[in-house]
C-alpha atoms as a PDB file:
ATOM      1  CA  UNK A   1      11.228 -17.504  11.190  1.00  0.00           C
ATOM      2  CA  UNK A   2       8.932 -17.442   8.406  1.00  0.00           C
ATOM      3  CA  UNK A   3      10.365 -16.753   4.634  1.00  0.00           C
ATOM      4  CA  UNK A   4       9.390 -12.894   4.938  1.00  0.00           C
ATOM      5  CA  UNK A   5      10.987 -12.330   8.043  1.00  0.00           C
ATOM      6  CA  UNK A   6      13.463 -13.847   6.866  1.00  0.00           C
ATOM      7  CA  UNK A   7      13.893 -11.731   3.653  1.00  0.00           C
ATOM      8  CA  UNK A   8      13.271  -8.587   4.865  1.00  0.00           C
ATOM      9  CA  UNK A   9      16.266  -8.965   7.144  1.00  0.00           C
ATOM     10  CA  UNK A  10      18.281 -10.168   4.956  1.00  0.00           C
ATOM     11  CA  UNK A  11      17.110  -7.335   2.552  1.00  0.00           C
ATOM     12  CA  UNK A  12      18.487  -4.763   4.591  1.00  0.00           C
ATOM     13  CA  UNK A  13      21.629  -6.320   6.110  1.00  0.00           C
ATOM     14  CA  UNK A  14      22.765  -6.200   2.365  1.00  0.00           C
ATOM     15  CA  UNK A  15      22.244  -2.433   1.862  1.00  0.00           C
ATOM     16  CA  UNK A  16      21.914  -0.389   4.521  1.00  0.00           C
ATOM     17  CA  UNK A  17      18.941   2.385   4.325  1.00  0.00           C
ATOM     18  CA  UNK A  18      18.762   6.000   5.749  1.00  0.00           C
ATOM     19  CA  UNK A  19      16.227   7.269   4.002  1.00  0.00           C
ATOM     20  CA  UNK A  20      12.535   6.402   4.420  1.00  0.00           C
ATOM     21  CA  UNK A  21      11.873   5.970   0.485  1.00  0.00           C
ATOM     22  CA  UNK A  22      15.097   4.353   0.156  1.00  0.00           C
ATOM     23  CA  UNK A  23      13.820   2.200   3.306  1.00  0.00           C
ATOM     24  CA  UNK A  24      10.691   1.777   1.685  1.00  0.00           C
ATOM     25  CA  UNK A  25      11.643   0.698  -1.660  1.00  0.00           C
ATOM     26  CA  UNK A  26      13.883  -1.990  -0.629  1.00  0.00           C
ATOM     27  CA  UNK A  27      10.501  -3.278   1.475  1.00  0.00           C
ATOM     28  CA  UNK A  28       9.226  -3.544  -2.439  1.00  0.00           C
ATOM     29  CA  UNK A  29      12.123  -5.400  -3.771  1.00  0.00           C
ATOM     30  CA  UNK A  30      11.754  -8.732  -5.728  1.00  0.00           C
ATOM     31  CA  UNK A  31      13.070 -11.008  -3.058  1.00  0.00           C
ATOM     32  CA  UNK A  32      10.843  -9.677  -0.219  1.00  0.00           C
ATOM     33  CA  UNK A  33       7.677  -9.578  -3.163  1.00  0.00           C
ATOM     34  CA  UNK A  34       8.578 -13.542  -3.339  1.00  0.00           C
ATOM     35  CA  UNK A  35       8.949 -14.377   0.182  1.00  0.00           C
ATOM     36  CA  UNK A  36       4.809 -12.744   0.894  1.00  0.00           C
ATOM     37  CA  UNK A  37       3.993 -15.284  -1.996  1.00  0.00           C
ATOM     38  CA  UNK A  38       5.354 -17.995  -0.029  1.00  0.00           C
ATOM     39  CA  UNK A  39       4.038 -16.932   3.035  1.00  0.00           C
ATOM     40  CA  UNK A  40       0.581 -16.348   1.722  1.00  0.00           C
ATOM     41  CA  UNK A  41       0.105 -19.129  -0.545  1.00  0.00           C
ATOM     42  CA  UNK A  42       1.882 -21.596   2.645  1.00  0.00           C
ATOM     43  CA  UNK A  43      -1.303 -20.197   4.539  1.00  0.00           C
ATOM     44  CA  UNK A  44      -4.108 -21.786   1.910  1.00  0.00           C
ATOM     45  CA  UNK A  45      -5.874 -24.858   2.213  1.00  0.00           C
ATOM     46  CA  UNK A  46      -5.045 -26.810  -0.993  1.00  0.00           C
ATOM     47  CA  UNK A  47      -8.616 -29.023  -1.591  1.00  0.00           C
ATOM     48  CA  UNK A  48      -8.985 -31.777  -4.408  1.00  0.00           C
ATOM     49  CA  UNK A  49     -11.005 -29.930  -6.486  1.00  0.00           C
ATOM     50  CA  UNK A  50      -9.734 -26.176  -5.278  1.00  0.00           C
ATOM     51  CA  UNK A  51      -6.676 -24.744  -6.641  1.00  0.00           C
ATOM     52  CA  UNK A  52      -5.382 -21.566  -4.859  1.00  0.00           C
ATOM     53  CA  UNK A  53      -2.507 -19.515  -5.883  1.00  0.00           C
ATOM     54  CA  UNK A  54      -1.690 -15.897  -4.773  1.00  0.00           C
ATOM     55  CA  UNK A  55       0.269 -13.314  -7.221  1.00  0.00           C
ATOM     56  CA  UNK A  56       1.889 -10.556  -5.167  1.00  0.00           C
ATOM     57  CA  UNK A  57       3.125  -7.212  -7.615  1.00  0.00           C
ATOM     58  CA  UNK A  58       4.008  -3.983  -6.035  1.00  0.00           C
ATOM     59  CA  UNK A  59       4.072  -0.529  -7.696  1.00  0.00           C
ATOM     60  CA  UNK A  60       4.963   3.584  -7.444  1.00  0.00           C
ATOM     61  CA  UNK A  61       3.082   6.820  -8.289  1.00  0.00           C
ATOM     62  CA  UNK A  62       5.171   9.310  -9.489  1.00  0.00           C
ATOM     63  CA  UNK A  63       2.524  11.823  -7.989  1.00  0.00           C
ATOM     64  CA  UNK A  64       1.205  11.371  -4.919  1.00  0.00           C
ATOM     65  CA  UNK A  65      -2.576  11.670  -4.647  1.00  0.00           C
ATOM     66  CA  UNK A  66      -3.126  14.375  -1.828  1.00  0.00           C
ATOM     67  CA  UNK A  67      -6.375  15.205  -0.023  1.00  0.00           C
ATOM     68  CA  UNK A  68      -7.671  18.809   0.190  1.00  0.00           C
ATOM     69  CA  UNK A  69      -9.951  19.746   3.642  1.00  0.00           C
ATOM     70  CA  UNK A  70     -13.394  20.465   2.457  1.00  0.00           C
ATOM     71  CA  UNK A  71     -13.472  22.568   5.690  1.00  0.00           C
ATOM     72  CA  UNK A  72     -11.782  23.981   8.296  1.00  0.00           C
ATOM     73  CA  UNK A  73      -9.497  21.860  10.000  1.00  0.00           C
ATOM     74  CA  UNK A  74      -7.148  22.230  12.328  1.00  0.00           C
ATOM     75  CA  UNK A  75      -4.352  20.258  13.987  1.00  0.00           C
ATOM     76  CA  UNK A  76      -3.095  18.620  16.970  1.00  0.00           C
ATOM     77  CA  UNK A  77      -2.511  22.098  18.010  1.00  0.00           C
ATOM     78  CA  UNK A  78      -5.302  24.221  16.810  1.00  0.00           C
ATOM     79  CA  UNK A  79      -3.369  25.832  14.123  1.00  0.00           C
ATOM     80  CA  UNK A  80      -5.549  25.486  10.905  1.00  0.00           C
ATOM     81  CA  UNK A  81      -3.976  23.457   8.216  1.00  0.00           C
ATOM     82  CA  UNK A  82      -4.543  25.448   4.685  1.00  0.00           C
ATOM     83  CA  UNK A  83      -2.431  23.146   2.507  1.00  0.00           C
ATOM     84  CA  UNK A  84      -3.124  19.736   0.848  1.00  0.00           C
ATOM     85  CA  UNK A  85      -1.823  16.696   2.558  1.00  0.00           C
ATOM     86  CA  UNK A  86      -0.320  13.322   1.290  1.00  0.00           C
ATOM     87  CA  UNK A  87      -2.524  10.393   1.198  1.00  0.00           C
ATOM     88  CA  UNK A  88       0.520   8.522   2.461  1.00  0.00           C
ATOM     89  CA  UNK A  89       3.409   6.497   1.699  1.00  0.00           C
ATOM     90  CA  UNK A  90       2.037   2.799   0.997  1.00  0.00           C
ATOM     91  CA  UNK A  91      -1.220   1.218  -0.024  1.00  0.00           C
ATOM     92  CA  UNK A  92      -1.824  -2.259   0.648  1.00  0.00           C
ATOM     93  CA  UNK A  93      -4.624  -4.078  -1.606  1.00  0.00           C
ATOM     94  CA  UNK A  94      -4.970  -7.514  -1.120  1.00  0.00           C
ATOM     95  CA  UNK A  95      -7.764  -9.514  -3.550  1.00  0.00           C
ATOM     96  CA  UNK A  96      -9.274 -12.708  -3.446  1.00  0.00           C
ATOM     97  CA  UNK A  97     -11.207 -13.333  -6.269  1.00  0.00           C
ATOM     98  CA  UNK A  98     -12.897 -17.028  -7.523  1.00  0.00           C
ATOM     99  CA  UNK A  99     -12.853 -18.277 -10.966  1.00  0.00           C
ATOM    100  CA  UNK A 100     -14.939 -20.928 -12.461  1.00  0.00           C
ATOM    101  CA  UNK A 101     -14.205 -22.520 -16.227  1.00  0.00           C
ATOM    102  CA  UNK A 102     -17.055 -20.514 -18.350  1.00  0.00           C
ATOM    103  CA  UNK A 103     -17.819 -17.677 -15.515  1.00  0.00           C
ATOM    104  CA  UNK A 104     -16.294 -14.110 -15.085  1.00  0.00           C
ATOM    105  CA  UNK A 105     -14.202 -13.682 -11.927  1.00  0.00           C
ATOM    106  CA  UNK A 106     -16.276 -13.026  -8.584  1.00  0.00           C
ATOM    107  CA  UNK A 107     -13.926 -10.993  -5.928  1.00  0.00           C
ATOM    108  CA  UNK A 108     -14.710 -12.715  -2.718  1.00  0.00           C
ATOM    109  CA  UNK A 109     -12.903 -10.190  -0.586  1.00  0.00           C
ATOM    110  CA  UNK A 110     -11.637  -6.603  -1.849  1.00  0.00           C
ATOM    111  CA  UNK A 111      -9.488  -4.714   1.576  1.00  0.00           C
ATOM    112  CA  UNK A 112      -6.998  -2.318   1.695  1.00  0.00           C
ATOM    113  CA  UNK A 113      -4.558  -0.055   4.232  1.00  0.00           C
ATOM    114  CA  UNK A 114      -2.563   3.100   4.104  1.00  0.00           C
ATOM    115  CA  UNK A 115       0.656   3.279   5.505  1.00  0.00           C
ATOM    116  CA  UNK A 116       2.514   6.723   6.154  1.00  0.00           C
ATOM    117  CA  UNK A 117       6.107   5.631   6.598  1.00  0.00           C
ATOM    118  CA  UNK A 118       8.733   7.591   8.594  1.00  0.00           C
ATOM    119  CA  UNK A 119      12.290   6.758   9.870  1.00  0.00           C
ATOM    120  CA  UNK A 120      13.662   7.178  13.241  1.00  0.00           C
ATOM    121  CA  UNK A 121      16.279   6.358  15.672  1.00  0.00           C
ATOM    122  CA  UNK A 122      14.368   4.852  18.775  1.00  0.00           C
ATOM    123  CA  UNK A 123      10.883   4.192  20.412  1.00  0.00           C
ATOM    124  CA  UNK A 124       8.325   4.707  17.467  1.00  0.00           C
ATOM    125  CA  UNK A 125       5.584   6.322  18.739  1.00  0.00           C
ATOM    126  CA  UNK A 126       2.640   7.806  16.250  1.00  0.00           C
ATOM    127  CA  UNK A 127       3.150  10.489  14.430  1.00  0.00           C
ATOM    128  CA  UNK A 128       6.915   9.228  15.356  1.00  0.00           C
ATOM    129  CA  UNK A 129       8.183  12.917  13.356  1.00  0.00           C
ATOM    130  CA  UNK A 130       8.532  16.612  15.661  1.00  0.00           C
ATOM    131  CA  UNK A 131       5.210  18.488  15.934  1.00  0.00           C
ATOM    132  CA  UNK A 132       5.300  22.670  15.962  1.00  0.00           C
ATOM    133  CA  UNK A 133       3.270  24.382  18.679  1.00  0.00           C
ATOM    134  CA  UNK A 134       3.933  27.433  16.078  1.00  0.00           C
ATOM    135  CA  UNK A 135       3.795  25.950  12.570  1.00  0.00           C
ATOM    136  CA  UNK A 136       1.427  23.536  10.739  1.00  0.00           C
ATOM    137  CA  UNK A 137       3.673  20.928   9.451  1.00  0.00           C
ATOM    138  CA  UNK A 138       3.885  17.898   6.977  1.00  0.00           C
ATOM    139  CA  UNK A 139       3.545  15.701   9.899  1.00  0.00           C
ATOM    140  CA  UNK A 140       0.337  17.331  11.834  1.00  0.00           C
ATOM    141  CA  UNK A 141      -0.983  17.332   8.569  1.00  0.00           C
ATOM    142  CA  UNK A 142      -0.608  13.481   8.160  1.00  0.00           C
ATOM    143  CA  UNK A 143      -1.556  13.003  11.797  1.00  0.00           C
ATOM    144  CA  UNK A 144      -4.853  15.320  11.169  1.00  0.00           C
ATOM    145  CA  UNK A 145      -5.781  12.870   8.620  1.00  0.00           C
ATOM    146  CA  UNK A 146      -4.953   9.348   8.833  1.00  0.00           C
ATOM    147  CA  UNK A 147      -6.171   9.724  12.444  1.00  0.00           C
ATOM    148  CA  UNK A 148      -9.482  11.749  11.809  1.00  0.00           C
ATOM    149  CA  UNK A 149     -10.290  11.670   8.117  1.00  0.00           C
ATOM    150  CA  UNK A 150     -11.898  14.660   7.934  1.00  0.00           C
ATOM    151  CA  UNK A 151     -13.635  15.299   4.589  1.00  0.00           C
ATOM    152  CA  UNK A 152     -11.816  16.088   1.709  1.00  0.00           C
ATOM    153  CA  UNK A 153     -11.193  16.122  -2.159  1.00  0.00           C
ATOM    154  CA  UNK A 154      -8.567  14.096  -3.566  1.00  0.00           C
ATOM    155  CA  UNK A 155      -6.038  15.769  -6.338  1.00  0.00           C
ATOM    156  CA  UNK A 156      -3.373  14.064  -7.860  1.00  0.00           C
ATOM    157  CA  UNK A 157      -0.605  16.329  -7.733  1.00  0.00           C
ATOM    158  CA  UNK A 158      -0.081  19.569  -5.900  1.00  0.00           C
ATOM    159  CA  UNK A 159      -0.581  21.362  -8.982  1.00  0.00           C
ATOM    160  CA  UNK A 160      -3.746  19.786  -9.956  1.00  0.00           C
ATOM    161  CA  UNK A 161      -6.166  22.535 -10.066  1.00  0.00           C
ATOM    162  CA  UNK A 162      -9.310  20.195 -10.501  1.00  0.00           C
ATOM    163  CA  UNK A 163      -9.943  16.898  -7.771  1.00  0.00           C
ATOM    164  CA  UNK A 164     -10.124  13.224  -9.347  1.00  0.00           C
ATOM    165  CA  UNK A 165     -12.698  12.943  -6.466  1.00  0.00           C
ATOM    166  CA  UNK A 166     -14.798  14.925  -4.441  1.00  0.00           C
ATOM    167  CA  UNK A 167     -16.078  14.803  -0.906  1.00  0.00           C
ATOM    168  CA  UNK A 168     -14.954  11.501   0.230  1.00  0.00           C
ATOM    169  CA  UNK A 169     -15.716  11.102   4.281  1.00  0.00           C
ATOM    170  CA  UNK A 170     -13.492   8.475   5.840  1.00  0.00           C
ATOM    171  CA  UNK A 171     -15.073   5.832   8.517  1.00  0.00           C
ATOM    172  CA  UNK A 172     -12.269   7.546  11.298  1.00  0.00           C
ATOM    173  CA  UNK A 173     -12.800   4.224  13.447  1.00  0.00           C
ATOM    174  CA  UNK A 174     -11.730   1.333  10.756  1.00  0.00           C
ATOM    175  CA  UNK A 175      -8.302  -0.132  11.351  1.00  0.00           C
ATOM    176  CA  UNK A 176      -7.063   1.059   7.998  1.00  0.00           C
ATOM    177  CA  UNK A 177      -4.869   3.678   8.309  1.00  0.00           C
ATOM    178  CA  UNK A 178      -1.460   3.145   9.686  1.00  0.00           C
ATOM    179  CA  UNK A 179       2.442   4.550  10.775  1.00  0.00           C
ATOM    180  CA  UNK A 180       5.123   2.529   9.981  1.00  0.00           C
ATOM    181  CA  UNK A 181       8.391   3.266  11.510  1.00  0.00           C
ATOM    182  CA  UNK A 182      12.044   1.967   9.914  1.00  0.00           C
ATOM    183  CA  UNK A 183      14.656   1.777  12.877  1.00  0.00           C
ATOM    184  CA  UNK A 184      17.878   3.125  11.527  1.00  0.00           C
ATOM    185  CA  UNK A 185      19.886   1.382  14.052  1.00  0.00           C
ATOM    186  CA  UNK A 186      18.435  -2.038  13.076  1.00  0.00           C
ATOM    187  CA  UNK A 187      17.257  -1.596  10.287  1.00  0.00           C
ATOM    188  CA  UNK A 188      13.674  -2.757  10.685  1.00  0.00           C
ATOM    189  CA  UNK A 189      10.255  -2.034  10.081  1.00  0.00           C
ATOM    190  CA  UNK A 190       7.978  -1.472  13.130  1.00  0.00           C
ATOM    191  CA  UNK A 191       4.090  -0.689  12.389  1.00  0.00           C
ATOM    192  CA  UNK A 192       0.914   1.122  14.629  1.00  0.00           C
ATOM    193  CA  UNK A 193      -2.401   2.301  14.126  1.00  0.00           C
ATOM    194  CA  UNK A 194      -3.189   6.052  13.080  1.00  0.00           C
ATOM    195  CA  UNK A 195      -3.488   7.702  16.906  1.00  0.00           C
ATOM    196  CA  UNK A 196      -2.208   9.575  18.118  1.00  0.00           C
ATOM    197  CA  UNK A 197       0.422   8.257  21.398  1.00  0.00           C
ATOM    198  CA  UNK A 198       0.482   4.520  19.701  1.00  0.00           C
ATOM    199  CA  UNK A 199       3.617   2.461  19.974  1.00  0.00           C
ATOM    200  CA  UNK A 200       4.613   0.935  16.707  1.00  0.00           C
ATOM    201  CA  UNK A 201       5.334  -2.888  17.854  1.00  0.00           C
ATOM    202  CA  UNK A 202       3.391  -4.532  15.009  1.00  0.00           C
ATOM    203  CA  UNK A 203       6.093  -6.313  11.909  1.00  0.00           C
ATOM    204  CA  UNK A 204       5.614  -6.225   8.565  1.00  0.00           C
ATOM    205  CA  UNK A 205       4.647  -9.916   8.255  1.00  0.00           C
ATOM    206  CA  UNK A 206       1.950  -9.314  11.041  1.00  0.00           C
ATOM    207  CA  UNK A 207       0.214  -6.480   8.917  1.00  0.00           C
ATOM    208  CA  UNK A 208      -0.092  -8.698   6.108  1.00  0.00           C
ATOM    209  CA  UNK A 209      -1.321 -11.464   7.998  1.00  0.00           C
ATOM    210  CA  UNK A 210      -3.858  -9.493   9.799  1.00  0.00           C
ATOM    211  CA  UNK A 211      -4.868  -8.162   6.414  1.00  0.00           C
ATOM    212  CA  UNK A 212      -5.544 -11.268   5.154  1.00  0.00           C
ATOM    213  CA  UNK A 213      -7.315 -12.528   8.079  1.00  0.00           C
ATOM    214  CA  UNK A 214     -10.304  -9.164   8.040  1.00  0.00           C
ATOM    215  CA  UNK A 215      -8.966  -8.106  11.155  1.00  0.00           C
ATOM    216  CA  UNK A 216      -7.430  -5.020  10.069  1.00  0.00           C
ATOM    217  CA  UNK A 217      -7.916  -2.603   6.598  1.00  0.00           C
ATOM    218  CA  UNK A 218     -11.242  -2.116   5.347  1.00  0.00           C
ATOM    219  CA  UNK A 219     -13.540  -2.614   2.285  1.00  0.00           C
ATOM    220  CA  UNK A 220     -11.614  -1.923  -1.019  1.00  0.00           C
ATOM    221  CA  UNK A 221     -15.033  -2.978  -3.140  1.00  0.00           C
ATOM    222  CA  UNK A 222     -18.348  -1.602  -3.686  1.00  0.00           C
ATOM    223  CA  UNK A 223     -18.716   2.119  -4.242  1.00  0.00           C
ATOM    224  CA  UNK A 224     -18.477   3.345  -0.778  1.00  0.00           C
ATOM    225  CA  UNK A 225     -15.549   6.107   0.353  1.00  0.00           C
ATOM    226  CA  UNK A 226     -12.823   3.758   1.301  1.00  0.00           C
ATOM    227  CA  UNK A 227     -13.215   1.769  -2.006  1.00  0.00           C
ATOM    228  CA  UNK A 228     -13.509   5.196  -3.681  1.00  0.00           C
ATOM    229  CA  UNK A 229     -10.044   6.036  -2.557  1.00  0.00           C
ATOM    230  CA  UNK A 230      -8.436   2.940  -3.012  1.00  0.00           C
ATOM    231  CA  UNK A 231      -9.613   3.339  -6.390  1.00  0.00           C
ATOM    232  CA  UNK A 232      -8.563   6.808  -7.068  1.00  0.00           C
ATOM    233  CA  UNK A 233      -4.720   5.676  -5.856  1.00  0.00           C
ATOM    234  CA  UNK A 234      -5.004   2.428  -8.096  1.00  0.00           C
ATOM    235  CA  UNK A 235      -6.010   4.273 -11.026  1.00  0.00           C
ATOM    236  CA  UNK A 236      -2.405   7.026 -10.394  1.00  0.00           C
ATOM    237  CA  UNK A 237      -0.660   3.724 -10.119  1.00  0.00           C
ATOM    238  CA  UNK A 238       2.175   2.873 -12.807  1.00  0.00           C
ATOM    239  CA  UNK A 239       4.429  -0.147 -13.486  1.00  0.00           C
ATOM    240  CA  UNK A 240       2.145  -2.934 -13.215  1.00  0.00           C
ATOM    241  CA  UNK A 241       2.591  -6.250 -14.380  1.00  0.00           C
ATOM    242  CA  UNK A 242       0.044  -9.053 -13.330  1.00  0.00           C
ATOM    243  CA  UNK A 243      -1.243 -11.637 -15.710  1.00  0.00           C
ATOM    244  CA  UNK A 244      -3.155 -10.643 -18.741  1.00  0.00           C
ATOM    245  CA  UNK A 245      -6.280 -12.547 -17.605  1.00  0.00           C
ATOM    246  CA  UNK A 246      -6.573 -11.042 -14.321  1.00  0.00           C
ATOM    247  CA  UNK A 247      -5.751  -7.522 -15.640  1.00  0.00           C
ATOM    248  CA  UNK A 248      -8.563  -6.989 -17.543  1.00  0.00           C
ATOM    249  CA  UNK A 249     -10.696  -8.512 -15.283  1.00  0.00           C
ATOM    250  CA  UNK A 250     -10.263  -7.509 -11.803  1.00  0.00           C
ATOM    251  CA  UNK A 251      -9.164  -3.820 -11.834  1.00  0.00           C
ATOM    252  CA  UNK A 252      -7.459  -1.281 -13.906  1.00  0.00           C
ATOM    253  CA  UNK A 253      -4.077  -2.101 -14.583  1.00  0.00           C
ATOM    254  CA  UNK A 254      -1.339  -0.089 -15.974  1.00  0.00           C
ATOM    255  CA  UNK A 255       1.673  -1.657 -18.152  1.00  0.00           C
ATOM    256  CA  UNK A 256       5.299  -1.382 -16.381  1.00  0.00           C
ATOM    257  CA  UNK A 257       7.354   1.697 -17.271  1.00  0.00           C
ATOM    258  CA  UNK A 258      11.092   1.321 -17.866  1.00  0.00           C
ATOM    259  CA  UNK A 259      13.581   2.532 -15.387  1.00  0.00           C
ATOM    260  CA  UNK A 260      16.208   1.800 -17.139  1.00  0.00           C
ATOM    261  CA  UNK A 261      17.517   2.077 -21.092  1.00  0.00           C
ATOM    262  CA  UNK A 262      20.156  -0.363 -22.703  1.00  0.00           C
ATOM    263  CA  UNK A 263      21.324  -1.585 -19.075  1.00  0.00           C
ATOM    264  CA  UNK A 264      21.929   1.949 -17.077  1.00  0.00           C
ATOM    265  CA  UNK A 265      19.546   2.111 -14.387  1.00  0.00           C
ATOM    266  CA  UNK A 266      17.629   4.880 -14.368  1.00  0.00           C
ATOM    267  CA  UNK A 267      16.228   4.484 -10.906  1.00  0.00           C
ATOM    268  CA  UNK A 268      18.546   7.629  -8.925  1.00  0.00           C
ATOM    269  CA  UNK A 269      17.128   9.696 -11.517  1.00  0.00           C
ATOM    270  CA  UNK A 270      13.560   9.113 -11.253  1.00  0.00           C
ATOM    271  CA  UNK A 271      14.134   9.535  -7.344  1.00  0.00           C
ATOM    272  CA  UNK A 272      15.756  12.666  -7.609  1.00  0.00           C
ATOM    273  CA  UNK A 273      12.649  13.648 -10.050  1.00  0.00           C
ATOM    274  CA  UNK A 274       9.918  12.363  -7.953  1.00  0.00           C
ATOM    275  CA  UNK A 275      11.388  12.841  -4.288  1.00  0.00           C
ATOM    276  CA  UNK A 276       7.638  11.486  -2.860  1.00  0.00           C
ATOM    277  CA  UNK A 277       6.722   8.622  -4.415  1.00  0.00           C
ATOM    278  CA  UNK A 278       3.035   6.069  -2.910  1.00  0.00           C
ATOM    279  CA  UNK A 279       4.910   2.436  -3.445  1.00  0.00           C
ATOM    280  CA  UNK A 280       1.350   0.163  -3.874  1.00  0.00           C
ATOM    281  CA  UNK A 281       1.661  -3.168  -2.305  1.00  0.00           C
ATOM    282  CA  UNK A 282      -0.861  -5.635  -4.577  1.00  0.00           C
ATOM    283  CA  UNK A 283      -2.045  -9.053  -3.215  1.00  0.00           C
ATOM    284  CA  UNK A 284      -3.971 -11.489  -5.411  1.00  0.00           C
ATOM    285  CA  UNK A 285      -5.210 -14.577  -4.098  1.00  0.00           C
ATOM    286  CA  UNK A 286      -7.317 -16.716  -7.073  1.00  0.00           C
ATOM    287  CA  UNK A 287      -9.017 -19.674  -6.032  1.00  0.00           C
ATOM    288  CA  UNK A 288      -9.545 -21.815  -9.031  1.00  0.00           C
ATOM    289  CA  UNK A 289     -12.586 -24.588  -9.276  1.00  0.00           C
ATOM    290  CA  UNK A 290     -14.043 -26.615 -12.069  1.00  0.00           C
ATOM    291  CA  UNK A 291     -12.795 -27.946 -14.954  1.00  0.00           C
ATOM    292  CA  UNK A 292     -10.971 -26.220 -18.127  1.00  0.00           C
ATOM    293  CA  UNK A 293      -8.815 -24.251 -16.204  1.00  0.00           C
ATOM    294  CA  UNK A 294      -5.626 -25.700 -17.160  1.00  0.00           C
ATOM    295  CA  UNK A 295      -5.278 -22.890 -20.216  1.00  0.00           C
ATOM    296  CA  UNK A 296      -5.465 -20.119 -17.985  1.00  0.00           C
ATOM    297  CA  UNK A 297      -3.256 -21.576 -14.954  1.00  0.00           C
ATOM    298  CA  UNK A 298      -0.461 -22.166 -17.515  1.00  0.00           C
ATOM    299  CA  UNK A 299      -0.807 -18.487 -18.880  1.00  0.00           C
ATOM    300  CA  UNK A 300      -0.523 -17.693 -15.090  1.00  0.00           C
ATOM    301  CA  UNK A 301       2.650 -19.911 -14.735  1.00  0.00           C
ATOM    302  CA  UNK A 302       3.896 -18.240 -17.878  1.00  0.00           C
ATOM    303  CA  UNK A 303       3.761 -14.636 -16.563  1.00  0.00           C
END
């Protein structure tokens, strides 16, 4: 069993979780945040003159980005969905970026994946919660467009009158949109592709690996609509700590907020405040080569 297996069981055999943000913020905890550096950095080849380390941060929005149908679109069962829709639950972004002594950073390799998470009992199947023949609901909204992608706007809160992005038209067939599923009886995380029907078999470890590997997510750079809206959820995204270096450098980055003031946590409160919170999940692998590095490494090692 590899060390995120391994902490993400132990994570939840400490606490038990009946919620699916609950669920899904103790996915973002510290130890489970250590065991993917361990797991990705144990997967890099170490070369002479090649140094390779990975940071791994995670963080919320308070408001979750939601998409707004440029046209009519209906659901699974014709009923026509009026409403704005969450983006989802979870981004993934994972980086890997080179740096030479002298030279600004090039990002080899920009991909990312949404996750809408959901909690159930048994046999997690996509959309995994109850469709209405009768009713549009938060679910055949999320099914109509993590599965489809038809084009929308994107609005950071529900109150948001104007969109932080306009007409962005999803590739529907890129592997980057995904359910995940936390068993309440186990208490574990089971993940599967946006369609509708799929079994979620996949494990959190196996998403990240597959990430990292190209075979599932898609292109988080250039200026096309994936990287657009990977963008427009980084940019909502608070509580970020990475190393000074890399934050100016490689994306926007905001500083972390506090949850908590002269020891009480404030965490319960910000929960009850901000019921749906997008966790983002942020992967940076840095391959290092040349000389006069050592400066920046130890700032790294500092952080």
């Amino acid at each position: 069993m590899g060390a995120l297996q391994e902490a993400v069981r132990a994570t939840y055999e400490r606490s038990r979780r009946t919620t699916e943000l609950s669920a899904l913020e103790a996915l973002m905890g510290e130890d489970v945040l250590l065991a993917i550096k361990e797991d990705e950095e144990s997967s890099l080849r170490h070369e002479r003159y090649y140094d390779q380390r990975v940071y791994v941060d995670a963080a919320w929005i308070d408001k979750i980005p939601l998409a707004s149908f440029c046209s009519s679109v209906k659901d699974i069962h014709g009923l026509e969905i009026k409403s704005k829709v969450e983006v989802g639950d979870l981004l993934v972004h994972r980086t890997r970026t080179q740096m030479n002594a002298g030279s600004a950073p090039y990002v080899l390799s920009s991909r990312s994946l949404i996750v809408q998470a959901k909690i159930t009992d048994a046999n997690p199947v996509v959309p995994i919660g109850s469709l209405s023949k009768r009713r549009v609901t938060s679910t055949s909204k999320e099914l109509a467009l993590l599965e489809h992608w038809p084009e929308f706007d994107l609005f950071e809160t529900s109150r948001s009158l104007a969109p932080i992005m306009t007409k962005l038209k999803i590739n529907a067939s890129d592997p980057h949109s995904f359910y995940g599923a936390f068993l309440r009886p186990s208490q574990e995380w089971r993940f599967g592709q946006a369609r509708f029907g799929d079994p979620c078999r996949l494990e959190f470890h196996e998403i990240l690996d597959a990430l990292r590997q190209g075979e599932i997510g898609d292109d988080a750079g250039g200026t096309g609509p994936w990287a657009r809206l990977t963008r427009g959820v980084m940019q909502a995204a608070s509580n970020r700590m990475i190393p000074g270096y890399l934050n100016s450098e490689l994306r926007e980055r905001i500083q972390r907020v506090q949850t908590g003031i002269a020891g009480v946590d404030l965490r319960p409160l910000v929960d009850w405040c901000f019921p749906h919170r997008m966790a983002v999940l942020m992967i940076d692998q840095v391959d290092f080569e040349g000389h006069g590095l050592e400066q920046i490494r130890a700032e790294f090692q500092e952080r």
